[in-house]
N, C-alpha and C. Protein backbone atom coordinates (compact mmCIF):
# COMPACT_ATOMS: atom_id res chain seq x y z
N UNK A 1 17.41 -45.99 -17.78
CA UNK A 1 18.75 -45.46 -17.82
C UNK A 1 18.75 -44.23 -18.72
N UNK A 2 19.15 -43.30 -18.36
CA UNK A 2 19.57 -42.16 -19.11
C UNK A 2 20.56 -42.00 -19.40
N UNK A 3 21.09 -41.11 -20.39
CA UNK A 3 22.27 -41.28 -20.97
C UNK A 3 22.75 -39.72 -21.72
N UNK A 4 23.68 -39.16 -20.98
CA UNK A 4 24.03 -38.00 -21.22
C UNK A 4 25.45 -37.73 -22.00
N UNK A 5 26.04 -36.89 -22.84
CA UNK A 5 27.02 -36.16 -23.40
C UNK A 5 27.77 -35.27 -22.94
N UNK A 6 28.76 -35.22 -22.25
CA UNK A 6 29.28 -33.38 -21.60
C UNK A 6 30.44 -33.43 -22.30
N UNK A 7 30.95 -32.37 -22.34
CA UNK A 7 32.79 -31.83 -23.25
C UNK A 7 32.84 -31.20 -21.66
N UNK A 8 34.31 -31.35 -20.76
CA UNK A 8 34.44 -30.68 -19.98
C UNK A 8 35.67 -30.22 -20.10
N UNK A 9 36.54 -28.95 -20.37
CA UNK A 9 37.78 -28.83 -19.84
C UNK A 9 38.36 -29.31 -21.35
N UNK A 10 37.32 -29.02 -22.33
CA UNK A 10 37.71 -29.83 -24.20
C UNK A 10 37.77 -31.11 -23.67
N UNK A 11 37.52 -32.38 -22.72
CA UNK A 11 37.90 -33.59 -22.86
C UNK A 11 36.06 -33.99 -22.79
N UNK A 12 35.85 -34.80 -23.77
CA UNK A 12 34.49 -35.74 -23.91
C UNK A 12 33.71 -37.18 -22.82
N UNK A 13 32.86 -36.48 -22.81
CA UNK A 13 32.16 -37.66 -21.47
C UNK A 13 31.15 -38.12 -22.17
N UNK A 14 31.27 -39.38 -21.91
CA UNK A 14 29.66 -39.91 -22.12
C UNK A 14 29.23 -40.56 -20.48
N UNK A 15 28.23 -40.02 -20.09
CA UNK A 15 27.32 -40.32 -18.85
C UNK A 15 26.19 -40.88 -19.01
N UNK A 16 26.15 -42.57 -18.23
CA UNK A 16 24.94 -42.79 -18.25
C UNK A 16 24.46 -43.24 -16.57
N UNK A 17 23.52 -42.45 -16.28
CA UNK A 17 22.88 -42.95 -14.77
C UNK A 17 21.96 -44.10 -14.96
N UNK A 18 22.30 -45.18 -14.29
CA UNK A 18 22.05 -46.67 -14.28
C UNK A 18 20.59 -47.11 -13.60
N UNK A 19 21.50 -46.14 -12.45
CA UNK A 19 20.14 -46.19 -10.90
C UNK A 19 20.32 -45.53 -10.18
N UNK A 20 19.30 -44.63 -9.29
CA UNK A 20 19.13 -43.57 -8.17
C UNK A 20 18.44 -44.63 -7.44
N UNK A 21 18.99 -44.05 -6.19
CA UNK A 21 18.58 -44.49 -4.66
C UNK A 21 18.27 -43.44 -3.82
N UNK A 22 17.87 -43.31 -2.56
CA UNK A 22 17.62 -42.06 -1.60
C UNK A 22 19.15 -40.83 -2.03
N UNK A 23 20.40 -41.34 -1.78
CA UNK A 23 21.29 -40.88 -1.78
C UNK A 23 22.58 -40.85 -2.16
N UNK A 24 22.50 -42.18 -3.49
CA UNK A 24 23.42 -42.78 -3.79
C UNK A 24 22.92 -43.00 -5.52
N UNK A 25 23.71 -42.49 -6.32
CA UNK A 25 23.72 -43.41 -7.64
C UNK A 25 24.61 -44.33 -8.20
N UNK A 26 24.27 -44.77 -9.62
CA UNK A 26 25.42 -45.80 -9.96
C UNK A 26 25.43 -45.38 -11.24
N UNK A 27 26.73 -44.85 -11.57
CA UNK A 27 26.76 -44.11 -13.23
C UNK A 27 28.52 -44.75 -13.67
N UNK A 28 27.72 -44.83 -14.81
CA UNK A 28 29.13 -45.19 -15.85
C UNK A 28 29.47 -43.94 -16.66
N UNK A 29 30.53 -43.84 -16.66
CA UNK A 29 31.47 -42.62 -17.15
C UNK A 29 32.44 -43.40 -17.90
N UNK A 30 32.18 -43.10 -19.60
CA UNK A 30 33.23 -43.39 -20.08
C UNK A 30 33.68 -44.70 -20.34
N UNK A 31 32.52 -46.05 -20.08
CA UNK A 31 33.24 -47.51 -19.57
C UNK A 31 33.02 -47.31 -17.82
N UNK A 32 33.07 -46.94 -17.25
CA UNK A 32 33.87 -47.30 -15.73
C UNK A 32 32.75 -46.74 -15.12
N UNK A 33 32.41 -48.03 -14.18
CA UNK A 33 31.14 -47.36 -13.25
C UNK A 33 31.47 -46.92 -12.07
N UNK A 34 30.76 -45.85 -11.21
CA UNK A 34 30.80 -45.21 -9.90
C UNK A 34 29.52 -45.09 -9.26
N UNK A 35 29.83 -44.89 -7.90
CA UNK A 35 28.99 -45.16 -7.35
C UNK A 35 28.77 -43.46 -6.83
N UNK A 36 27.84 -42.69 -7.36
CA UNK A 36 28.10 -41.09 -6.46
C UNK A 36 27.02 -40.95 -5.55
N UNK A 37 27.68 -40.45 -4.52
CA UNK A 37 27.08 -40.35 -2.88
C UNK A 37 26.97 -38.58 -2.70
N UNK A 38 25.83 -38.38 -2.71
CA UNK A 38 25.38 -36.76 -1.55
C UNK A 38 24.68 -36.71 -0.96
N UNK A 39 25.09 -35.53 0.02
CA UNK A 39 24.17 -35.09 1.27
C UNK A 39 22.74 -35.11 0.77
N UNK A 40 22.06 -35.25 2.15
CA UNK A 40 20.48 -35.36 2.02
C UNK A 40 20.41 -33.44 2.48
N UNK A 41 19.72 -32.64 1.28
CA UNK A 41 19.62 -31.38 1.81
C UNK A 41 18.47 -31.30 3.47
N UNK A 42 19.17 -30.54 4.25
CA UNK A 42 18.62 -30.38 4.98
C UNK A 42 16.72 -29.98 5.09
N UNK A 43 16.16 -30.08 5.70
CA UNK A 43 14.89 -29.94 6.02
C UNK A 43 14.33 -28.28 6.31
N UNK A 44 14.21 -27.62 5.14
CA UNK A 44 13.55 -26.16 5.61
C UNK A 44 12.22 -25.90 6.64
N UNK A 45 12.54 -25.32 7.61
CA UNK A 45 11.69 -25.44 8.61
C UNK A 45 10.46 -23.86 7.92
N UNK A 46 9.21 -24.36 7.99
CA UNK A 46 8.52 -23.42 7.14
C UNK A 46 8.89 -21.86 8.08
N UNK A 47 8.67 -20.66 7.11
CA UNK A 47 9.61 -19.44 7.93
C UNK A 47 8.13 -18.69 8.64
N UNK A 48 8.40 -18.23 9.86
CA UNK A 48 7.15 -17.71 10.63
C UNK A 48 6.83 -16.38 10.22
N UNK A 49 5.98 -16.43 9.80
CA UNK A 49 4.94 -15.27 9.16
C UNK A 49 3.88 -14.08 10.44
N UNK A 50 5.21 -13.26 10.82
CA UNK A 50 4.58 -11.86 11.55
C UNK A 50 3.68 -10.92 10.90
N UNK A 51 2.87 -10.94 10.95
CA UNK A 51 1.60 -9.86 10.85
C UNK A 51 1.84 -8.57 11.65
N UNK A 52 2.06 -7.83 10.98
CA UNK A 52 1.46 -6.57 11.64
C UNK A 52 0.66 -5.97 12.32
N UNK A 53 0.28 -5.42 13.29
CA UNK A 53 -0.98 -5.24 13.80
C UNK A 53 -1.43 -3.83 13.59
N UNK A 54 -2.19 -3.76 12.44
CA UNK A 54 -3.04 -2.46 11.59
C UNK A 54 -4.33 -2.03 12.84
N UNK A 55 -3.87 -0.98 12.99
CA UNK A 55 -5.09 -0.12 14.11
C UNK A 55 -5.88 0.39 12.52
N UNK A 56 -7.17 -0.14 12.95
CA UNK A 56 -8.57 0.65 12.10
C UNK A 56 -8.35 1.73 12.19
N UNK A 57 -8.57 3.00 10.80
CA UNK A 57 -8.91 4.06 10.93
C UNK A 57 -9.97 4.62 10.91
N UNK A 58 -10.40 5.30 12.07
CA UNK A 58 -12.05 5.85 12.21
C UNK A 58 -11.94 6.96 11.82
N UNK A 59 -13.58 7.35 11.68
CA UNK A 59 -13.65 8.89 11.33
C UNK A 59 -13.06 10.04 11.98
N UNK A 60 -12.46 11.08 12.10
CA UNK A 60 -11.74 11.89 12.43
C UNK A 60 -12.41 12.32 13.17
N UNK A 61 -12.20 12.42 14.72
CA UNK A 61 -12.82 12.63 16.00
C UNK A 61 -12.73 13.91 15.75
N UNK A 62 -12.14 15.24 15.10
CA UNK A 62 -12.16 16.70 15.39
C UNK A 62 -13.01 16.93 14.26
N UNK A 63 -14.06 16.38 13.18
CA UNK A 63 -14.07 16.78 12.37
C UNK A 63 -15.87 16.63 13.02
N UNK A 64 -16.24 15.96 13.90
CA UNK A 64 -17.17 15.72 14.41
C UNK A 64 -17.64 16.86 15.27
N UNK A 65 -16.84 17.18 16.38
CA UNK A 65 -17.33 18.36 17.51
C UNK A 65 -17.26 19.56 16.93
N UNK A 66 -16.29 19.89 15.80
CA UNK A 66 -16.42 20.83 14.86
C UNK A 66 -17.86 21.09 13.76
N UNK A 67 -18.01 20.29 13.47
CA UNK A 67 -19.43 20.12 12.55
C UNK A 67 -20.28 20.25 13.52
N UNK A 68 -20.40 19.76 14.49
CA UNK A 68 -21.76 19.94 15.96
C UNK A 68 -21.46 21.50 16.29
N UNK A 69 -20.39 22.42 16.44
CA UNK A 69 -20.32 23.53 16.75
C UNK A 69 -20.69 24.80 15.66
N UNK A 70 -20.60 24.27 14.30
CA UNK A 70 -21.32 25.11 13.11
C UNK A 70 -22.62 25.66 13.43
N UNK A 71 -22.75 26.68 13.31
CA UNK A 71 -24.36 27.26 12.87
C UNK A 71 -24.81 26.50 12.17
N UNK A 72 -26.22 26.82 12.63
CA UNK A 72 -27.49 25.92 11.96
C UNK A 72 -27.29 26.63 11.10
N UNK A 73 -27.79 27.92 10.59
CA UNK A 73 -28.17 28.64 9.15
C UNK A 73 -26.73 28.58 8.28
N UNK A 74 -25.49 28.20 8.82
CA UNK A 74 -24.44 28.15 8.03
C UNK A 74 -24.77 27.15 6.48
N UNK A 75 -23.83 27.51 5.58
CA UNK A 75 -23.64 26.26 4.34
C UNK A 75 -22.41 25.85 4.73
N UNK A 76 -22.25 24.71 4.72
CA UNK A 76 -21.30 23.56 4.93
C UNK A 76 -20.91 23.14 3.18
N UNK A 77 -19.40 23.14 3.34
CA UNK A 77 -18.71 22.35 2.38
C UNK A 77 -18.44 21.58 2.60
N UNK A 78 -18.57 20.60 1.92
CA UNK A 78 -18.02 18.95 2.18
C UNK A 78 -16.92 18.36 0.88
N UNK A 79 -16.23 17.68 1.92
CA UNK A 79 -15.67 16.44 0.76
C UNK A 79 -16.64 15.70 -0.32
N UNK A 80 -15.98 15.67 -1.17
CA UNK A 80 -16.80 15.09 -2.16
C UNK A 80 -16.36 12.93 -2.39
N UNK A 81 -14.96 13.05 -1.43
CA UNK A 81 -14.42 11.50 -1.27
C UNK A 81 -13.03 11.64 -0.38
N UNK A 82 -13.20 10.32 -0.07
CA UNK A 82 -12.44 10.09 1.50
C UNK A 82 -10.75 10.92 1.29
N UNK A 83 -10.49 11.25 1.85
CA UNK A 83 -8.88 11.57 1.95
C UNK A 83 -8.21 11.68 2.93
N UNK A 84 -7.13 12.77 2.65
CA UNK A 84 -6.53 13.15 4.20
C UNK A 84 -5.88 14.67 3.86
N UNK A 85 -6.36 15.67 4.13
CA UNK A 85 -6.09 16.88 4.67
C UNK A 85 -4.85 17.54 4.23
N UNK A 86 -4.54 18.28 3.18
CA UNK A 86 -2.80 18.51 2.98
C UNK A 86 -2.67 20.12 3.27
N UNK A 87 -4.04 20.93 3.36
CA UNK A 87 -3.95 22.59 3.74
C UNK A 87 -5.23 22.89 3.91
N UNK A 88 -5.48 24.14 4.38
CA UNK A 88 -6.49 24.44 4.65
C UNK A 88 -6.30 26.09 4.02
N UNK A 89 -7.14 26.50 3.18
CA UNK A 89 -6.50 27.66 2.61
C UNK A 89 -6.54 28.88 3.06
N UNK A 90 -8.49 28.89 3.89
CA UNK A 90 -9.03 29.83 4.66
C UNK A 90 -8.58 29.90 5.99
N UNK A 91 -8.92 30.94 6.75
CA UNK A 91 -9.19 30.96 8.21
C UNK A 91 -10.61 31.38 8.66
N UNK A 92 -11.33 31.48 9.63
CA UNK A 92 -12.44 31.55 10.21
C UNK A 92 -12.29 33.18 9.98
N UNK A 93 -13.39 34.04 9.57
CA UNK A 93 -13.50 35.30 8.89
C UNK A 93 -13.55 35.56 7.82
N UNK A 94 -12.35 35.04 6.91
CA UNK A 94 -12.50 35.32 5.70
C UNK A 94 -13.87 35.19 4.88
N UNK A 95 -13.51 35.95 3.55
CA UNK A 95 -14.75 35.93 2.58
C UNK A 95 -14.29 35.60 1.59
N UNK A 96 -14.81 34.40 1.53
CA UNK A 96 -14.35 33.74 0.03
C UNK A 96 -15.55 33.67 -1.27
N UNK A 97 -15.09 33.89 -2.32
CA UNK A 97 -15.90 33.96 -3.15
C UNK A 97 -15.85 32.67 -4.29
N UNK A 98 -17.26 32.57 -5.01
CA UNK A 98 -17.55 30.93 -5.56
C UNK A 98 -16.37 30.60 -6.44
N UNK A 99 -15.65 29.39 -6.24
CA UNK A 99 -14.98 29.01 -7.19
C UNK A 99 -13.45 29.03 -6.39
N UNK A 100 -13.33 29.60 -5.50
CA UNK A 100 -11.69 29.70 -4.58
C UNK A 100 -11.96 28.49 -3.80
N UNK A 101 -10.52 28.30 -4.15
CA UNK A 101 -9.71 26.81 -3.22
C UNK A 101 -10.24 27.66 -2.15
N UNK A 102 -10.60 26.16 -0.79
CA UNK A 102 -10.93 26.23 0.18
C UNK A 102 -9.55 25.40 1.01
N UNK A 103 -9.83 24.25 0.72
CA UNK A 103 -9.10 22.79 1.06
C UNK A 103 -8.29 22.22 -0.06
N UNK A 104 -6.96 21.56 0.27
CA UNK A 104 -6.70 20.76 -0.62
C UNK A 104 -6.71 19.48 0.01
N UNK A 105 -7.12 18.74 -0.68
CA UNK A 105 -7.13 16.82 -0.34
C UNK A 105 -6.59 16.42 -0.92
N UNK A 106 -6.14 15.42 -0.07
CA UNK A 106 -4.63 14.33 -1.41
C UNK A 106 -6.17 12.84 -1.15
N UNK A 107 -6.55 12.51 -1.66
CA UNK A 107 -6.95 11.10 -2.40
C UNK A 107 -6.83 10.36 -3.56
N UNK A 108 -6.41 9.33 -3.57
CA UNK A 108 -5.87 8.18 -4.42
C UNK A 108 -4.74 8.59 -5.14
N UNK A 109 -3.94 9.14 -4.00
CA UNK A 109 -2.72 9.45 -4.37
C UNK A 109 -2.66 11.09 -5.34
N UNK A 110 -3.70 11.59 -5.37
CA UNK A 110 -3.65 13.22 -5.83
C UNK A 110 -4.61 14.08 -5.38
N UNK A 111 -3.51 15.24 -5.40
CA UNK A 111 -4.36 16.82 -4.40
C UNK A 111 -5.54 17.20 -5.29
N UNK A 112 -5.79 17.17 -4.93
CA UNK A 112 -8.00 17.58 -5.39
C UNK A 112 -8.08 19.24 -4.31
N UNK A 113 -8.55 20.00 -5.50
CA UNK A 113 -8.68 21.29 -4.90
C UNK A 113 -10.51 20.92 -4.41
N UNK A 114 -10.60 21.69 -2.82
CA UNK A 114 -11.95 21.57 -2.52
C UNK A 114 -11.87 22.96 -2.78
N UNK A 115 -13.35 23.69 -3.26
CA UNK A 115 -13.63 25.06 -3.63
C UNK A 115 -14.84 25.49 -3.26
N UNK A 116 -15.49 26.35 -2.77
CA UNK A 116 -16.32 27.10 -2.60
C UNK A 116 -17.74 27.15 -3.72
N UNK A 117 -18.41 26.40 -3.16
CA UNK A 117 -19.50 26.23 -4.07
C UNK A 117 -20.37 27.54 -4.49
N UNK A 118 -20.16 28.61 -2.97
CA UNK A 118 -20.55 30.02 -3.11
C UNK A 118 -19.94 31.37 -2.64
N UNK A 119 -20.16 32.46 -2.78
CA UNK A 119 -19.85 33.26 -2.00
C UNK A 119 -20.38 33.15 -0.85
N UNK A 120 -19.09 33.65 0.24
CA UNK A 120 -19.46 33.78 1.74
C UNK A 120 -18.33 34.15 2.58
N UNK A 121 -18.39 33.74 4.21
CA UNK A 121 -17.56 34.33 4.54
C UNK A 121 -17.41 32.79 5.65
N UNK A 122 -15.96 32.61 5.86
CA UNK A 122 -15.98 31.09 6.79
C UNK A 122 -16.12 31.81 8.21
N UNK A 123 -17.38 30.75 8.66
CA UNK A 123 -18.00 30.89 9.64
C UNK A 123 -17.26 29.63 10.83
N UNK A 124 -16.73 28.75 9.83
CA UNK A 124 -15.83 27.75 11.10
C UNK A 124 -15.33 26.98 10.42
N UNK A 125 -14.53 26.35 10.41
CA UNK A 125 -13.52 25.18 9.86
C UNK A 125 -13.76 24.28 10.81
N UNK A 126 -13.75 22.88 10.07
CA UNK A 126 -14.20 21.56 10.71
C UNK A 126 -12.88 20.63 10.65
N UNK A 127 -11.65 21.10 10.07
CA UNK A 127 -10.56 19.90 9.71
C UNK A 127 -9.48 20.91 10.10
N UNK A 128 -8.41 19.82 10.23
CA UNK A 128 -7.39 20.93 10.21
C UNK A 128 -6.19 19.81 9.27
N UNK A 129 -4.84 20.29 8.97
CA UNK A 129 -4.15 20.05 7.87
C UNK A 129 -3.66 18.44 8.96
N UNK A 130 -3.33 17.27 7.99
CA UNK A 130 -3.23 15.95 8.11
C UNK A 130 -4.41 15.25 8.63
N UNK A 131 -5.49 15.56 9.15
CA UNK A 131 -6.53 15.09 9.48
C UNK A 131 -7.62 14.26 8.00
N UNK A 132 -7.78 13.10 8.59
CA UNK A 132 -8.23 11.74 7.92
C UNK A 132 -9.72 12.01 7.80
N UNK A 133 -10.36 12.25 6.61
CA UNK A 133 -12.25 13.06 6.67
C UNK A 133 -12.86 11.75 5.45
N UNK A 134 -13.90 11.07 6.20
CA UNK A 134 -14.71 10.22 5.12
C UNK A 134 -15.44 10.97 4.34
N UNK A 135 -15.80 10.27 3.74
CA UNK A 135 -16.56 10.94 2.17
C UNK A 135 -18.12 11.47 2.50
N UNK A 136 -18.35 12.96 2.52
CA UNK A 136 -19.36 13.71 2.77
C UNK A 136 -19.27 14.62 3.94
N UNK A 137 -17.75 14.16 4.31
CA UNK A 137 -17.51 15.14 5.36
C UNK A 137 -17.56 17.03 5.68
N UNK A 138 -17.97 17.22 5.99
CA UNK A 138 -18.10 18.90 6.42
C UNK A 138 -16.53 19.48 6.93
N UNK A 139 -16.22 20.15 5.77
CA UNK A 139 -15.00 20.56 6.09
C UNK A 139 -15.15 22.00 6.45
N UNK A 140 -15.65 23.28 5.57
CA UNK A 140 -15.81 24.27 6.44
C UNK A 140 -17.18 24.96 6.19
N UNK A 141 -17.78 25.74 7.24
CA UNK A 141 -19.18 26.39 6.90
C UNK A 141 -18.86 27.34 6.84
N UNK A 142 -19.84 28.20 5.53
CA UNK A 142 -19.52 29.82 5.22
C UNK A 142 -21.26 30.05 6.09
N UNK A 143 -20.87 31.53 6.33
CA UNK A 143 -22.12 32.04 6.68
C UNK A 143 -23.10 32.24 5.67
């Protein structure tokens, strides 16, 4: 038996629960016993769990026939880690010299300037802006 204290409304209770059953107790209040009756809560039916269906991301199909179309004697710049493409700074002609933004990449959530390891002049671009490039990828060849 337990035996509880409440002030409700400023008026004093003493509660003691006697006995529990599935749905029914027997409590004295005060001297005077009752019998209190509640609903059985309903039965939560477990909630159905939709999955999404995530398409794999593969290597960037343009970044491939682009790199196969580079000159052999070209230098290739590469990513240095996986990202995704936010500009491309050059165009095919230009002459860029060592140390100029080439590419910017957003990975792990920040733009990473790609830069020109040398002087040259871009001989072809392998990416273009939003395009998805794994890590070592050939983004553009200078002559």
């Amino acid at each position: 038996m337990k035996e509880y204290k409440y002030t409700i409304n400023g008026e004093k209770y003493e509660v003691a629960v006697n006995e529990v059953a599935d749905t029914t107790a027997k409590v004295t209040v005060n001297g005077v016993e009752y019998t209190v009756e509640w609903e059985k809560p309903e039965e939560k039916k477990p909630a159905t769990v939709v999955k999404p269906v995530v398409k794999p991301v593969a290597a960037p199909a343009a970044a491939a026939p682009a790199a196969a179309a580079a000159p052999v004697n070209g230098h290739p710049i590469k990513t240095p880690l996986p990202g995704v493409i936010i500009d491309v700074k050059v165009n095919v002609g230009d002459t860029v010299a060592k140390g100029q933004t080439v590419v910017l990449l957003e990975a792990m959530k920040m733009e990473n300037n790609i830069n020109a390891d040398r002087d040259g002049k871009v001989a072809s671009i392998a990416v273009g802006k939003g395009d998805t490039v794994a890590d070592g990828a050939v983004l553009i060849v200078l002559e």
